[in-house]
Each structure stands twice: as structure tokens, then as C-alpha cells.
Protein backbone atom coordinates (compact mmCIF):
# COMPACT_ATOMS: atom_id res chain seq x y z
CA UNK A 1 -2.40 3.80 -9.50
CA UNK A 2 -5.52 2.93 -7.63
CA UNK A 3 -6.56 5.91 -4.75
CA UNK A 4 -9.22 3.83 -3.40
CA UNK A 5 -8.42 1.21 -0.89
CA UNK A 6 -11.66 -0.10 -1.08
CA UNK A 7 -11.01 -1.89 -4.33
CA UNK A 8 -8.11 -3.66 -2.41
CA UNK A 9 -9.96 -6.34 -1.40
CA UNK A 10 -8.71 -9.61 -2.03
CA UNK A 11 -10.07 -11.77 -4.56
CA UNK A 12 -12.15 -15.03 -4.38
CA UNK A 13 -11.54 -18.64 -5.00
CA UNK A 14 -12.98 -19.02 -8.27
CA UNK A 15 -15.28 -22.46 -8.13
CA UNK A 16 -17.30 -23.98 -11.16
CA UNK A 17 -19.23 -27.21 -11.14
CA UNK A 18 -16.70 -30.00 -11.71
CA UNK A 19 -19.89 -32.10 -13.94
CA UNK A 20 -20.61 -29.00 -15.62
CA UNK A 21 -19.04 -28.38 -19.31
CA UNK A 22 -16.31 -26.19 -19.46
CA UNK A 23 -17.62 -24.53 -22.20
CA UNK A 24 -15.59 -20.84 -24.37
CA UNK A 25 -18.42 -19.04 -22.24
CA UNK A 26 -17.91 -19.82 -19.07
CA UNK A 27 -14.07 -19.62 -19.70
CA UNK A 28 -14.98 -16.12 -20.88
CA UNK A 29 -16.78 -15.40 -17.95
CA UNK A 30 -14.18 -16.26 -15.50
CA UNK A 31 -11.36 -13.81 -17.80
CA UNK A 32 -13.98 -11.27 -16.97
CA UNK A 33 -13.61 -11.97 -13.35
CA UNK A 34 -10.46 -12.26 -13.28
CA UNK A 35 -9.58 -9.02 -15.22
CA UNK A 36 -12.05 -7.03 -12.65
CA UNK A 37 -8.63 -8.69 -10.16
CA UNK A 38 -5.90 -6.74 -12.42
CA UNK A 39 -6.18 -3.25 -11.19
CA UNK A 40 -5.24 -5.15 -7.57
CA UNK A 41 -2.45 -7.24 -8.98
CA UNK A 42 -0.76 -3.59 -10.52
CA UNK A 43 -1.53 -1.68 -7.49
CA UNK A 44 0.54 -4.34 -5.68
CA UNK A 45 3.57 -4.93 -7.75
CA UNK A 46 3.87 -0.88 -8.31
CA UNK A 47 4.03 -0.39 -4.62
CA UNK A 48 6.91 -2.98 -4.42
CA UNK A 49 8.29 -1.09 -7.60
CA UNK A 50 7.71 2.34 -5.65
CA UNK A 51 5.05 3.90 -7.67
CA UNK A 52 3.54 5.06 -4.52
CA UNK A 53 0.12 6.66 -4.37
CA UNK A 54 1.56 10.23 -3.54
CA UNK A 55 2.46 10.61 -6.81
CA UNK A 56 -0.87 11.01 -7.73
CA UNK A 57 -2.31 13.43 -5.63
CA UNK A 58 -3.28 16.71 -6.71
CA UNK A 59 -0.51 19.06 -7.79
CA UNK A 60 -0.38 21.86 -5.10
CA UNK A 61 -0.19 26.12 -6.49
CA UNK A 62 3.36 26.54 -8.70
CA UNK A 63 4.69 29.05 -5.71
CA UNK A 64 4.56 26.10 -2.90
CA UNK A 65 6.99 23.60 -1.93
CA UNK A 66 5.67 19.88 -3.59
CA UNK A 67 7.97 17.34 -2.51
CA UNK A 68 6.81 13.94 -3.07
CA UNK A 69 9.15 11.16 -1.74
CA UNK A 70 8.76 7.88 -1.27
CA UNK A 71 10.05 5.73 1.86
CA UNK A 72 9.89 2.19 -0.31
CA UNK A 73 8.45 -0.36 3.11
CA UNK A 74 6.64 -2.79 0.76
CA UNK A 75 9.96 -3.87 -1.45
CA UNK A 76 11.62 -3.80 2.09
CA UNK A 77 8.98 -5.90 4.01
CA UNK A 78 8.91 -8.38 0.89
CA UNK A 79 13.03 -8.87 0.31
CA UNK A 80 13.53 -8.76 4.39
CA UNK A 81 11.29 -11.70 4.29
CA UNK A 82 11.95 -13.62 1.44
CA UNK A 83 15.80 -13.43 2.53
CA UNK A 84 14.50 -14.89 5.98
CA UNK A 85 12.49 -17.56 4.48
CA UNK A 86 14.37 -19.08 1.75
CA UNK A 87 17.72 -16.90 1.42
CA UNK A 88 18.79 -20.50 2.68
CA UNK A 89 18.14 -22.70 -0.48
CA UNK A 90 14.91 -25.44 0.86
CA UNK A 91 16.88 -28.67 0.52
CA UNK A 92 15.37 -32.16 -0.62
CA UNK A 93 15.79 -35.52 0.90
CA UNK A 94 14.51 -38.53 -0.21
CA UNK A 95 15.29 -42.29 1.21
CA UNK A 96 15.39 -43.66 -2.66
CA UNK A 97 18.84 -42.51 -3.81
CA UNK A 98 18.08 -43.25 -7.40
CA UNK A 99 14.95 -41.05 -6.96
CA UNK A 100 17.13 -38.02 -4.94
CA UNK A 101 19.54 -38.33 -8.43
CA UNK A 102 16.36 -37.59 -10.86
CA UNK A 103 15.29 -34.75 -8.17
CA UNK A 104 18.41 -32.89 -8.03
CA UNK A 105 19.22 -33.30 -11.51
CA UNK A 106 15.69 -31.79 -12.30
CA UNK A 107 15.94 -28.82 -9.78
CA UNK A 108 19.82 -28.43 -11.72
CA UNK A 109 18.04 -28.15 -14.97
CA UNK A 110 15.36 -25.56 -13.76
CA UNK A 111 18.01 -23.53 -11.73
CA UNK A 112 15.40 -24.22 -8.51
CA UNK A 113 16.95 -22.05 -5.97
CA UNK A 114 16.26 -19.02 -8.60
CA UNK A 115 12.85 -20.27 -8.92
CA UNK A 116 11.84 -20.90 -5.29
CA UNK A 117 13.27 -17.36 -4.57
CA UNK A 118 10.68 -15.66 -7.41
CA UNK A 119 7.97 -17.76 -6.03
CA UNK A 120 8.07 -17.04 -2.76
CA UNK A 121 8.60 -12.96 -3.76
CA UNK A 122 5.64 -12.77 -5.89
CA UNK A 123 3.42 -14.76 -3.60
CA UNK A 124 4.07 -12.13 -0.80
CA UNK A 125 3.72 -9.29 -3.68
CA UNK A 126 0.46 -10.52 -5.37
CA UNK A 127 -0.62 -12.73 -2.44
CA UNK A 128 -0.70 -15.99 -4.73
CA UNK A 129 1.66 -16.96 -8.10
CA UNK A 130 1.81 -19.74 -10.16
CA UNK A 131 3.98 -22.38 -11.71
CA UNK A 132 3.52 -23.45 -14.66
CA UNK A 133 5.15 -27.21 -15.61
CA UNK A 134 6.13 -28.41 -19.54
CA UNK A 135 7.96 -30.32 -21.61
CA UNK A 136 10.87 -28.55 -23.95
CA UNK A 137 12.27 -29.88 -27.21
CA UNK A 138 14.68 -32.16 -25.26
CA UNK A 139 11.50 -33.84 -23.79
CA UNK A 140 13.29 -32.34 -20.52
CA UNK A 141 10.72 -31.36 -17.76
CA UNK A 142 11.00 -27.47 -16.88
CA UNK A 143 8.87 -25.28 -14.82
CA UNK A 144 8.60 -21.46 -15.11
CA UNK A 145 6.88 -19.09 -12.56
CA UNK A 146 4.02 -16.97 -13.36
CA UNK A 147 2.71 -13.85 -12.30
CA UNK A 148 -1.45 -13.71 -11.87
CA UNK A 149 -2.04 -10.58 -13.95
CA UNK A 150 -2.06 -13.03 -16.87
CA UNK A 151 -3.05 -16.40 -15.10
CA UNK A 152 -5.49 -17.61 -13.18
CA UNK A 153 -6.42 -20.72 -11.67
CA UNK A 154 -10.42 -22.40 -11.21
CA UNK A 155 -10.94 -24.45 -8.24
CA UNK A 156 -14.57 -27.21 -8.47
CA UNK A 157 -16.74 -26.02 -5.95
CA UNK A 158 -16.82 -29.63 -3.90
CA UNK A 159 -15.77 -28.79 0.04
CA UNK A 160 -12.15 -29.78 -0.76
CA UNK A 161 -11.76 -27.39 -3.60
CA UNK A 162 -9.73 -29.17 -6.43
CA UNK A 163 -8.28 -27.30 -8.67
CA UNK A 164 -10.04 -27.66 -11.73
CA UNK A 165 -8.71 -25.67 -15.11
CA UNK A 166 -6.64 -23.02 -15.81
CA UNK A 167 -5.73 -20.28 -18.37
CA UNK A 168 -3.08 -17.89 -19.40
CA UNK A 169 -4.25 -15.26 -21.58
CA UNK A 170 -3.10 -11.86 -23.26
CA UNK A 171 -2.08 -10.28 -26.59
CA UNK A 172 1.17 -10.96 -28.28
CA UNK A 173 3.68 -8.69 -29.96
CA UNK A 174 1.28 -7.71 -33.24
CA UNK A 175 -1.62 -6.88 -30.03
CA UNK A 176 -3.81 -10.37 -30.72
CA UNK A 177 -5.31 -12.30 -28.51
CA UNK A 178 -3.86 -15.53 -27.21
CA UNK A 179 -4.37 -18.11 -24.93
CA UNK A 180 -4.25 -21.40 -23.38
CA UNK A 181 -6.69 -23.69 -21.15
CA UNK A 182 -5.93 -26.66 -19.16
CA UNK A 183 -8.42 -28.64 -17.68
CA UNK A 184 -10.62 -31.25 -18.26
CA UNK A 185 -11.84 -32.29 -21.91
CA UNK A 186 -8.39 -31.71 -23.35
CA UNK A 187 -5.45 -29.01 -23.10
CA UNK A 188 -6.62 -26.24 -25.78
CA UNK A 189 -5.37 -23.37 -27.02
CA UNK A 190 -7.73 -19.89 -27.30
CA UNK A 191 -8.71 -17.74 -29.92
CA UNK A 192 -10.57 -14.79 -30.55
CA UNK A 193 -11.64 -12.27 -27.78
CA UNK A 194 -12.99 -12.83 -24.16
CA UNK A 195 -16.19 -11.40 -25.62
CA UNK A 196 -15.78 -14.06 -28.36
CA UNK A 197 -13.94 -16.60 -27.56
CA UNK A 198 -13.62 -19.93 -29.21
CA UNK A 199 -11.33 -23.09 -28.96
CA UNK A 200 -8.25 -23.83 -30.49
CA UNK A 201 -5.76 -26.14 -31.57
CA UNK A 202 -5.24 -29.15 -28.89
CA UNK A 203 -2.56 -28.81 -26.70
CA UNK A 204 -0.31 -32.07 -25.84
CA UNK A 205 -0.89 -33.23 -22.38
CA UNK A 206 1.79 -35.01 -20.70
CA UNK A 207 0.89 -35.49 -16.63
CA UNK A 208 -2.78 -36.48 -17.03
CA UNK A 209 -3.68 -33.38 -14.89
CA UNK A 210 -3.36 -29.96 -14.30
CA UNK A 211 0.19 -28.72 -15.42
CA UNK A 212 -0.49 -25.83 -12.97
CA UNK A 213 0.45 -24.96 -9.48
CA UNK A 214 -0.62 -22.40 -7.49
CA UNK A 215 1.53 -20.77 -4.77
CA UNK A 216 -0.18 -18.40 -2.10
CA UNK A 217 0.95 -16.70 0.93
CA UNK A 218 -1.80 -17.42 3.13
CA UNK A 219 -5.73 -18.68 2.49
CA UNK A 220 -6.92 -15.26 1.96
CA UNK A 221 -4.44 -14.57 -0.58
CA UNK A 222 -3.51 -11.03 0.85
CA UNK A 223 -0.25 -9.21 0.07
CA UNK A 224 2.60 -9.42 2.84
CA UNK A 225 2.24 -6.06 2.98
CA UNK A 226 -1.18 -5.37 2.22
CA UNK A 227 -2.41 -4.75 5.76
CA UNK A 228 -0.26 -1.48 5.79
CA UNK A 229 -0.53 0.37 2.60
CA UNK A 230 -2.63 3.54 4.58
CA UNK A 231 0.10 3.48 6.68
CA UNK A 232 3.29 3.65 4.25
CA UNK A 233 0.74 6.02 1.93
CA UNK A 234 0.57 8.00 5.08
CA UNK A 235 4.41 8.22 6.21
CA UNK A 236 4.74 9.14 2.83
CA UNK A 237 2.46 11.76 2.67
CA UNK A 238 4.29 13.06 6.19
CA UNK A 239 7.59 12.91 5.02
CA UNK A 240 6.73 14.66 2.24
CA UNK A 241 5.43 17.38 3.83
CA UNK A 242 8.15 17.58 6.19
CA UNK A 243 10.48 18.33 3.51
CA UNK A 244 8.19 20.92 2.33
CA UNK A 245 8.39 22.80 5.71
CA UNK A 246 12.03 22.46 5.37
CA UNK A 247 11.81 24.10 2.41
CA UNK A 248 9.68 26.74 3.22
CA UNK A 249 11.91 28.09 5.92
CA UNK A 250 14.84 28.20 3.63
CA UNK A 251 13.12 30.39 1.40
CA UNK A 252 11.16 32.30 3.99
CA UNK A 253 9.73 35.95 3.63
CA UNK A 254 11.24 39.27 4.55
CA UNK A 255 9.63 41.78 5.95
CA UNK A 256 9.72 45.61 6.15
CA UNK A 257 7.91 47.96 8.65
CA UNK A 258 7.85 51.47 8.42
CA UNK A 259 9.69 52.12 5.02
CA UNK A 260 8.71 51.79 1.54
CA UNK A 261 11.39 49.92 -0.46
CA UNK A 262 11.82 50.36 -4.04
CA UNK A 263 13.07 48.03 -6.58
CA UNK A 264 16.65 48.08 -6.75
CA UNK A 265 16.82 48.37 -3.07
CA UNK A 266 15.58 44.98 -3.04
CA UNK A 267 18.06 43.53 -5.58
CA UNK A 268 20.96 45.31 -3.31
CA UNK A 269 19.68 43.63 -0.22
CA UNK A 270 19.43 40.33 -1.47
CA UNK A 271 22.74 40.75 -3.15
CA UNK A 272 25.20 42.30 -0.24
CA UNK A 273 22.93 41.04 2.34
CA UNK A 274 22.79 44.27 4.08
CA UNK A 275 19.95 46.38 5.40
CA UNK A 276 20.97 50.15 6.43
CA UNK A 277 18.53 52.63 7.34
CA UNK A 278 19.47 56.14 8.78
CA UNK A 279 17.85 59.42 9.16
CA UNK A 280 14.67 60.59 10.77
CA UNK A 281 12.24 58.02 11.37
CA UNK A 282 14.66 54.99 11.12
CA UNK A 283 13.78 54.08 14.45
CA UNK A 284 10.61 53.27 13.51
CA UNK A 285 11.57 50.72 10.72
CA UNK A 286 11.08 47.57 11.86
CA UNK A 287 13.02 44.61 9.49
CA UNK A 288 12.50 40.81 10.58
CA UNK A 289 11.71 37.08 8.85
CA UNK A 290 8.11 35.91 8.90
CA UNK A 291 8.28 32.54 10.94
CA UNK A 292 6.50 29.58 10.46
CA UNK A 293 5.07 27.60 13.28
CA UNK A 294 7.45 25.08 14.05
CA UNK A 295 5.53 21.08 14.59
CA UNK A 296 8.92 19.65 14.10
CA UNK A 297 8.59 17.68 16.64
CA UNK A 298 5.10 16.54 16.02
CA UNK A 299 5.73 15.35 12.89
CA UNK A 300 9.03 13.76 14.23
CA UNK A 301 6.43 11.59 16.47
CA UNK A 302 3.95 10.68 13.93
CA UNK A 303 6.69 9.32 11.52
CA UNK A 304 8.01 7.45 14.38
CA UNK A 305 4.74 5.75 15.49
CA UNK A 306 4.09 4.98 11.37
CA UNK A 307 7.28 3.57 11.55
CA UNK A 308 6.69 0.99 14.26
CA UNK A 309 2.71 -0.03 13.02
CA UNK A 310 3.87 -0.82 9.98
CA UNK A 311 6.52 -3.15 11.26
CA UNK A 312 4.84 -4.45 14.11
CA UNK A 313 1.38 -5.10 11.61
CA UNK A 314 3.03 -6.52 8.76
CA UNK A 315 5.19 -8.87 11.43
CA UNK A 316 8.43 -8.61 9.59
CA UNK A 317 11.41 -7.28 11.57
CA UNK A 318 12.66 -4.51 10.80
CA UNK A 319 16.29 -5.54 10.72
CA UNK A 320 18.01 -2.15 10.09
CA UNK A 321 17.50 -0.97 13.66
CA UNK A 322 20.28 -0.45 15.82
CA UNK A 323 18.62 -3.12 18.38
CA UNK A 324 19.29 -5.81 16.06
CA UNK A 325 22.99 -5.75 16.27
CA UNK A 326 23.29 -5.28 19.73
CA UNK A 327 20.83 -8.27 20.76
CA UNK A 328 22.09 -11.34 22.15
CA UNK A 329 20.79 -15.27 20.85
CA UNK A 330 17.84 -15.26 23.24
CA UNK A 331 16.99 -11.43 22.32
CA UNK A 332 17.36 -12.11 19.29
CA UNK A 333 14.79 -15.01 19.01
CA UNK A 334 12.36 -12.96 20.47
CA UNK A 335 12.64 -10.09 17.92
CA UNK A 336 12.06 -12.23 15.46
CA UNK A 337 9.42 -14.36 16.96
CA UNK A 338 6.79 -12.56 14.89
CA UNK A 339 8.00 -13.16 11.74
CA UNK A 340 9.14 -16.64 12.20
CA UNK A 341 5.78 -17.53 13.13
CA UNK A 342 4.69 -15.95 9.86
CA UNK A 343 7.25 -17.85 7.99
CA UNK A 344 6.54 -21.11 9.70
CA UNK A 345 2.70 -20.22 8.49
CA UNK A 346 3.74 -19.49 4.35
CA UNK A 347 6.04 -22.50 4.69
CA UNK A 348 3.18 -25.04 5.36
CA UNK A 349 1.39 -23.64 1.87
CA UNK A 350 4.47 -23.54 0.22
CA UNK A 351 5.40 -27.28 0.86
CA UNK A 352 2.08 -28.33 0.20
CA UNK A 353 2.72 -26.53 -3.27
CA UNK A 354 6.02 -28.49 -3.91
CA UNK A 355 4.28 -31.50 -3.41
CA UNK A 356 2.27 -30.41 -6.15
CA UNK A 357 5.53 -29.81 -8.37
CA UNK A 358 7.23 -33.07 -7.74
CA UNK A 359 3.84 -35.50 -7.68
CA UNK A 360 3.56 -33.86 -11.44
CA UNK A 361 7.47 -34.54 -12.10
CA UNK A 362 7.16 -37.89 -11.12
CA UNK A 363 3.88 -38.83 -12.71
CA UNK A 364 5.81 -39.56 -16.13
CA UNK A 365 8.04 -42.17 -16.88
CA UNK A 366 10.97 -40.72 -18.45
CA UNK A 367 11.33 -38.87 -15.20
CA UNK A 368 11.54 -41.57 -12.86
CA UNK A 369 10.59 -45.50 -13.13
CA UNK A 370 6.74 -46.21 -13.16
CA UNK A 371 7.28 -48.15 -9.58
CA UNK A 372 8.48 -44.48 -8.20
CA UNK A 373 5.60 -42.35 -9.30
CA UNK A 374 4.45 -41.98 -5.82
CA UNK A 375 7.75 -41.53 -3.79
CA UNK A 376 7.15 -37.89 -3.92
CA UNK A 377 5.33 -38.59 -0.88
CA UNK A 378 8.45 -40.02 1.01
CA UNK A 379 10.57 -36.36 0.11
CA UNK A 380 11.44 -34.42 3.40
CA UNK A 381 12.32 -30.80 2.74
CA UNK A 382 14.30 -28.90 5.03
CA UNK A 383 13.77 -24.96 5.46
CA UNK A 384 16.19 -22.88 6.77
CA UNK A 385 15.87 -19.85 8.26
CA UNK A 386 18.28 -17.22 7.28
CA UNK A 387 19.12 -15.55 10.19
CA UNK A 388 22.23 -14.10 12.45
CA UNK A 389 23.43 -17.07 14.22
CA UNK A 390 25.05 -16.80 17.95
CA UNK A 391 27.92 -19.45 17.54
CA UNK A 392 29.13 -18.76 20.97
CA UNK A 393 26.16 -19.33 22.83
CA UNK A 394 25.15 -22.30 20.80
CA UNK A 395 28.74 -23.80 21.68
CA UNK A 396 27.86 -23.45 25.09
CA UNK A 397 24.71 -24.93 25.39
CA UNK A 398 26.05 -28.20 23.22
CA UNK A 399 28.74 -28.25 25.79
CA UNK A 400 26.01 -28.51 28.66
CA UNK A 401 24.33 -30.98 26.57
CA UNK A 402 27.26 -33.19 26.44
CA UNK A 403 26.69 -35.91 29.24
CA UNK A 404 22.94 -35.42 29.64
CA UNK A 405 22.13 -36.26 25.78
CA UNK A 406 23.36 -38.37 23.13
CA UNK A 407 26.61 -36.47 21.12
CA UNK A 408 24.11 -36.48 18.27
CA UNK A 409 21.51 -34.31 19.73
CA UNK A 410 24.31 -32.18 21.11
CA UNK A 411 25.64 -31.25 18.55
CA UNK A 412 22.55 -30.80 16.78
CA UNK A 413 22.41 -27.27 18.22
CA UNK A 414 24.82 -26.05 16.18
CA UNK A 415 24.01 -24.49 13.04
CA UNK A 416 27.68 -24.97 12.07
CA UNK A 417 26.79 -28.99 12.03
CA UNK A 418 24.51 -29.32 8.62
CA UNK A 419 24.63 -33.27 9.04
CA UNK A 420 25.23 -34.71 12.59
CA UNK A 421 25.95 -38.04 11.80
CA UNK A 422 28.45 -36.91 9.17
CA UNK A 423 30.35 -35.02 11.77
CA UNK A 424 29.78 -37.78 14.32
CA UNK A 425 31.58 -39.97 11.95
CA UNK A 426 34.56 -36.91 11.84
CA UNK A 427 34.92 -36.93 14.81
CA UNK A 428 35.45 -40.96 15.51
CA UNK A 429 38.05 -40.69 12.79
CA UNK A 430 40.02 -38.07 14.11
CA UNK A 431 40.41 -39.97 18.02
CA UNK A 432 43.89 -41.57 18.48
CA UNK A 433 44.42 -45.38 17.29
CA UNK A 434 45.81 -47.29 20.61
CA UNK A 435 46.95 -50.74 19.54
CA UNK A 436 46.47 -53.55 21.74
CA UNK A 437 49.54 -55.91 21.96
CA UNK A 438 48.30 -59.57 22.37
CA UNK A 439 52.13 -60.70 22.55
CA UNK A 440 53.08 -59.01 25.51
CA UNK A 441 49.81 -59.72 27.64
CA UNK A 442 50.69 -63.07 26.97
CA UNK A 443 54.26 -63.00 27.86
CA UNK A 444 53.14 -61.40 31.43
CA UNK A 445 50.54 -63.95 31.51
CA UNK A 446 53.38 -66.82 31.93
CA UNK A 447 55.10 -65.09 34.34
């Protein structure tokens, strides 16, 4: 665990010349960079894991309370958010039906709800993942997320920023190096040491460009939670020591004024849990607890105020309060204004990152026809938020609608309705048949 904050910072866009050679050295050089990122990446994913930093503080004198607990905000922060993001699987829509058949079929194969959800948790862990598309021995397309403790990704250093190569390094079961570049000149594999490194074998390269996809959480790529770690470090630190007060005044000294107690007096005392003194001078013995100052209610107020900052500084809602359940739809919508607008942020780099995923998926032709490798950029995704929903009040308010705007955008209001012209077309089908008789208006006719 890191104890310096300082080294927090988050890391760089790494940029190289794009007419530069990508040469073992200046792959080297970058894994050197990169590894100086590592200590970050575990300090991160231990504090979502709960290996807090009070665990390693200095051990305090054998004879004194040393609680050390943990109140776990970051795995909190980071699964409250991810279920309010994308608990709601992102759906694809596409005007091509052939096109939406080869999408969903591909996000069948590669189980994509699973995969969103892990993408979207690490990027708010780490601050940016990856995703990493191939080709298995059923020449089926797949695509597997990756943490960056063993990835990274280089960007060229023109003012778009490109990205340009990556690599995915580390040492296999029997400890030796191995690892993999993709990039221009040729997919390679790695060999040797980061000190010596050399290519290796060629790789197969099946999209014509970068197989890799990076996935961040915002342009800096800073942790969801990142902005509070002195404060959780320092609820936990106050926590802690409020259980050690507790402590202390359950095990608190005794003591004795006036009169010399031997040993076995003791033992009695504590056993029977009686003190009797008699004869002359016993009403000078004085017999009492030592108390502690009491800042109960200090620390009561301190925890408190953490409490709040970190919630109200990370901009994730903390959902467990008694508030929540008692709010109504409009009160509601305002408690959770802060995170949705930091959802509605992440969702912008996410979709720009699925792009990414599906312009690679349809860039070969045993995904999708040749004549289709750009109707990625037709695909509409939908992102749901998954949140507490006030049926009632949204019943009322499509009511009011009805008469002022079309049925359609009534009933749009109603998270119920997942396809309005679908229940439009319910709705027509379920109204009475009257038929007309032709016959009989003629008959009257001729009277």
C-alpha cells in the first residue's frame, strides 16, 4: 500500500512520433513508464478490495487498544454507480436489420452485458481499461476486457491524438517474460526483458488497425473515487479510534486511595466484585474508576461531516440514506442530479469507445458484408439509467399530456412503455370492432 498521496497523480497520455520507428527501445522505454504507473493502478484496485491504508500505520504499545476497521466507500461509490449507469443493459439499434442480426449475435457470443458491466467498473477503479478484440479457433470475433496494470496504450503526438500501438506484457506461469505489440510495422510478439527486449514471432492481424480499445472515465483518467481517498483514509482512521475509546472505557482503571492492597485482595475484588473496608481510617479510603475525557460527540460530528464530503465530492448518491426512500419523483431527481450529470459525462467516452468496438467488428468480412463496413456509424445506443421509478406520478403527467401532445409522446413518459409505437399499436388492437352495415343504410335510404 502506497502512504503517500503524492504519488497518486494520474498518469499521462503517452505520445510518440507517428513517422518515427517503433523500434524494441522505445517500446522498452514506454514499459518503463508505464511500470513507474503500477504502484497507482494497485493502490486503486486494493482500496476497492479494502486494503485500506490504516492497515499500515504504525503498530501502537501491546497494552493499548489498536482497532483498525475499515468503512469500504470506494467499492461502494464504484458498484452504486456502475448499477446506476449500466445495471440497465446499453441496448443497440441499428436501421439495417441484417446488420442488428450480426450485432446481437456478436454481443450473444461475447456475453456483452457481462462485459460492459466490467468495463465500466474498472474504468471508475483504475480511471481507464481496455478491450482487447481477436479472433478464436472458430474464426468467431471475441473481445475480452483488460485491466492497465499489464496494458497500456500509445497515442501519436499529432493534436488529435490517435492511438498509435499497444502492448500487454508480464511473466507467465514458469516467471518469463512475455509480450505482445500492436501497432504499426506488423503485430509482434516480445521477448526477452524490458531492459532487453527484442521482437518476436509475427502476430496475425485481422482489422488492419489497432485491435485495442481504450475505455476511460473521464480525460484525466482519475479514479471515481480518487478525489476522496484522504477523506475515507481519514473516517477510517476516526472510526478506528472511536472503537478504541470504546474499548478503553470497558477496561478502565481502578483506583485506591488511602489503603495499600495486596495481591489476593485484588484477585477477590475482581472476582466477587466487592470492595469492603472497615476499621479505623476507612473513612479515609477513597475507591473510584479513572475516567476518560469523553469527545463522543466530537468525533460523532467529524464522522458525520466525512461522511457527507465524501459523497457530495465524489457526486455519487449515497443511496442507503433514509432520505432516499422517503423522496418523491421530483425529490428524487434532484438527489440524484449530481450523479446523473456524472453519468451523462462517462457515457459520452464510453459510446465513443463502442464505436471503436463495432467499427473494428465490422471492418472484416465474415462479420458483416463488405457494403456494411461502415454502418457502425448508423447504430443508436440507448442508456438507461437504473434508478427508482415513480409510476404514479409518471401516470399522471401522461394523463395531462393526453390532449395537448400526440399519444406517442404521452406515453413516452412512462418508463413502463420500452417501445411507444409497439404499445401504440396494443392499444389500436385492443379498441372495439363496430361494423358498419351498408344494407340497412340503404334500405332507410329508399324509404
Amino acid at each position: 500500500m502506497l502512504l503517500n498521496n503524492d504519488r497518486l497523480t494520474p498518469p499521462k497520455i503517452m505520445t510518440f512520433d507517428r513517422d518515427e520507428d517503433i523500434t524494441p527501445e522505445v517500446i522498452a522505454k514506454f514499459m518503463r513508464i508505464h511500470q513507474l504507473e503500477l504502484p497507482r493502478y494497485q493502490y486503486l484496485m486494493n482500496c476497492y478490495k479494502g486494503q485500506m491504508e490504516i492497515y499500515d500505520y504504525a503498530k501502537k504499545d501491546p497494552y493499548k487498544p489498536d482497532n483498525r476497521l475499515v468503512v469500504n466507500f470506494p467499492k461502494y461509490i464504484t458498484d452504486t454507480f456502475t448499477g446506476y449507469f449500466n445495471g440497465v443493459p446499453i441496448k443497440k439499434s441499428h436501421p439495417d436489420d441484417t446488420y442488428n442480426q450480426a450485432i446481437t449475435a456478436f454481443d450473444g457470443l461475447n456475453d456483452m452485458e457481462d462485459e460492459e458491466s466490467e468495463l465500466a467498473k474498472m474504468a471508475c477503479v483504475y480511471g481507464r481499461c481496455y478491450e482487447f478484440m481477436y479472433q478464436n479457433e472458430d474464426t468467431e470475433t471475441c473481445v475480452v476486457y483488460n485491466s492497465p496494470e499489464d496494458m497500456f496504450l500509445v497515442y501519436d503526438n499529432s493534436i488529435k491524438q490517435e492511438p498509435l500501438f499497444a502492448v500487454r506484457y508480464g511473466l507467465d506461469d514458469d516467471n518469463v517474460f512475455q509480450g505482445e505489440y500492436y501497432g504499426p510495422g506488423g503485430n509482434r510478439k516480445l521477448t526477452g526483458s524490458t531492459s532487453a527486449l527484442q521482437f518476436g514471432e509475427e502476430l496475425d492481424d485481422y482489422y488492419g488497425e489497432l485491435p485495442v480499445t481504450e475505455f476511460y472515465f473521464n480525460e484525466e483518467r482519475m479514479s471515481i473515487f480518487e478525489s476522496v481517498i484522504l477523506l475515507f483514509n481519514a473516517f477510517n482512521k476516526a472510526i478506528s479510534e472511536k472503537a478504541n475509546d470504546v474499548e478503553y472505557f470497558s477496561d478502565q482503571y481502578i483506583a485506591f486511595l488511602g489503603a495499600e492492597i495486596e495481591e489476593k485482595d485484588l484477585t477477590r475484588i475482581r472476582d466477587n466484585r466487592t470492595i469492603n473496608y472497615f476499621g479505623n481510617g476507612a473513612e479515609n479510603v477513597d475507591v473510584k474508576f479513572l475516567d476518560k475525557p469523553d469527545s463522543d460527540s466530537q468525533t460523532e460530528n467529524l464522522l458525520d461531516r466525512l461522511q457527507k464530503l465524501i459523497f457530495q465530492t465524489s457526486m455519487v448518491a449515497n443511496i442507503s440514506d433514509e432520505s432516499f426512500g422517503q423522496a418523491s419523483g421530483t425529490a428524487l431527481a434532484y438527489k440524484l442530479e449530481a450523479m446523473s450529470n456524472l453519468a451523462l459525462a462517462f457515457q459520452r467516452k464510453y459510446q465513443s469507445a463502442l464505436n471503436k468496438r463495432y467499427k473494428l467488428f465490422s471492418s472484416l468480412a465474415t462479420n458483416v458484408p463488405v457494403s456494411q463496413s461502415e454502418a457502425w456509424r448508423e447504430l443508436e445506443y440507448t442508456f438507461t439509467r437504473n434508478e427508482p421509478k415513480d409510476i404514479k406520478s409518471q401516470a399522471e403527467t401522461a394523463q395531462m399530456l393526453m390532449g395537448i401532445t400526440s399519444e406517442e409522446t404521452a406515453l413516452s413518459v412512462l418508463s413502463v412503455v420500452s417501445d411507444t409505437k409497439a404499445e401504440l399499436e396494443k392499444i389500436e388492437a385492443q379498441k372495439p370492432k363496430v361494423a358498419y352495415d351498408f344494407e340497412k343504410e340503404s334500405e332507410d335510404g329508399e324509404e
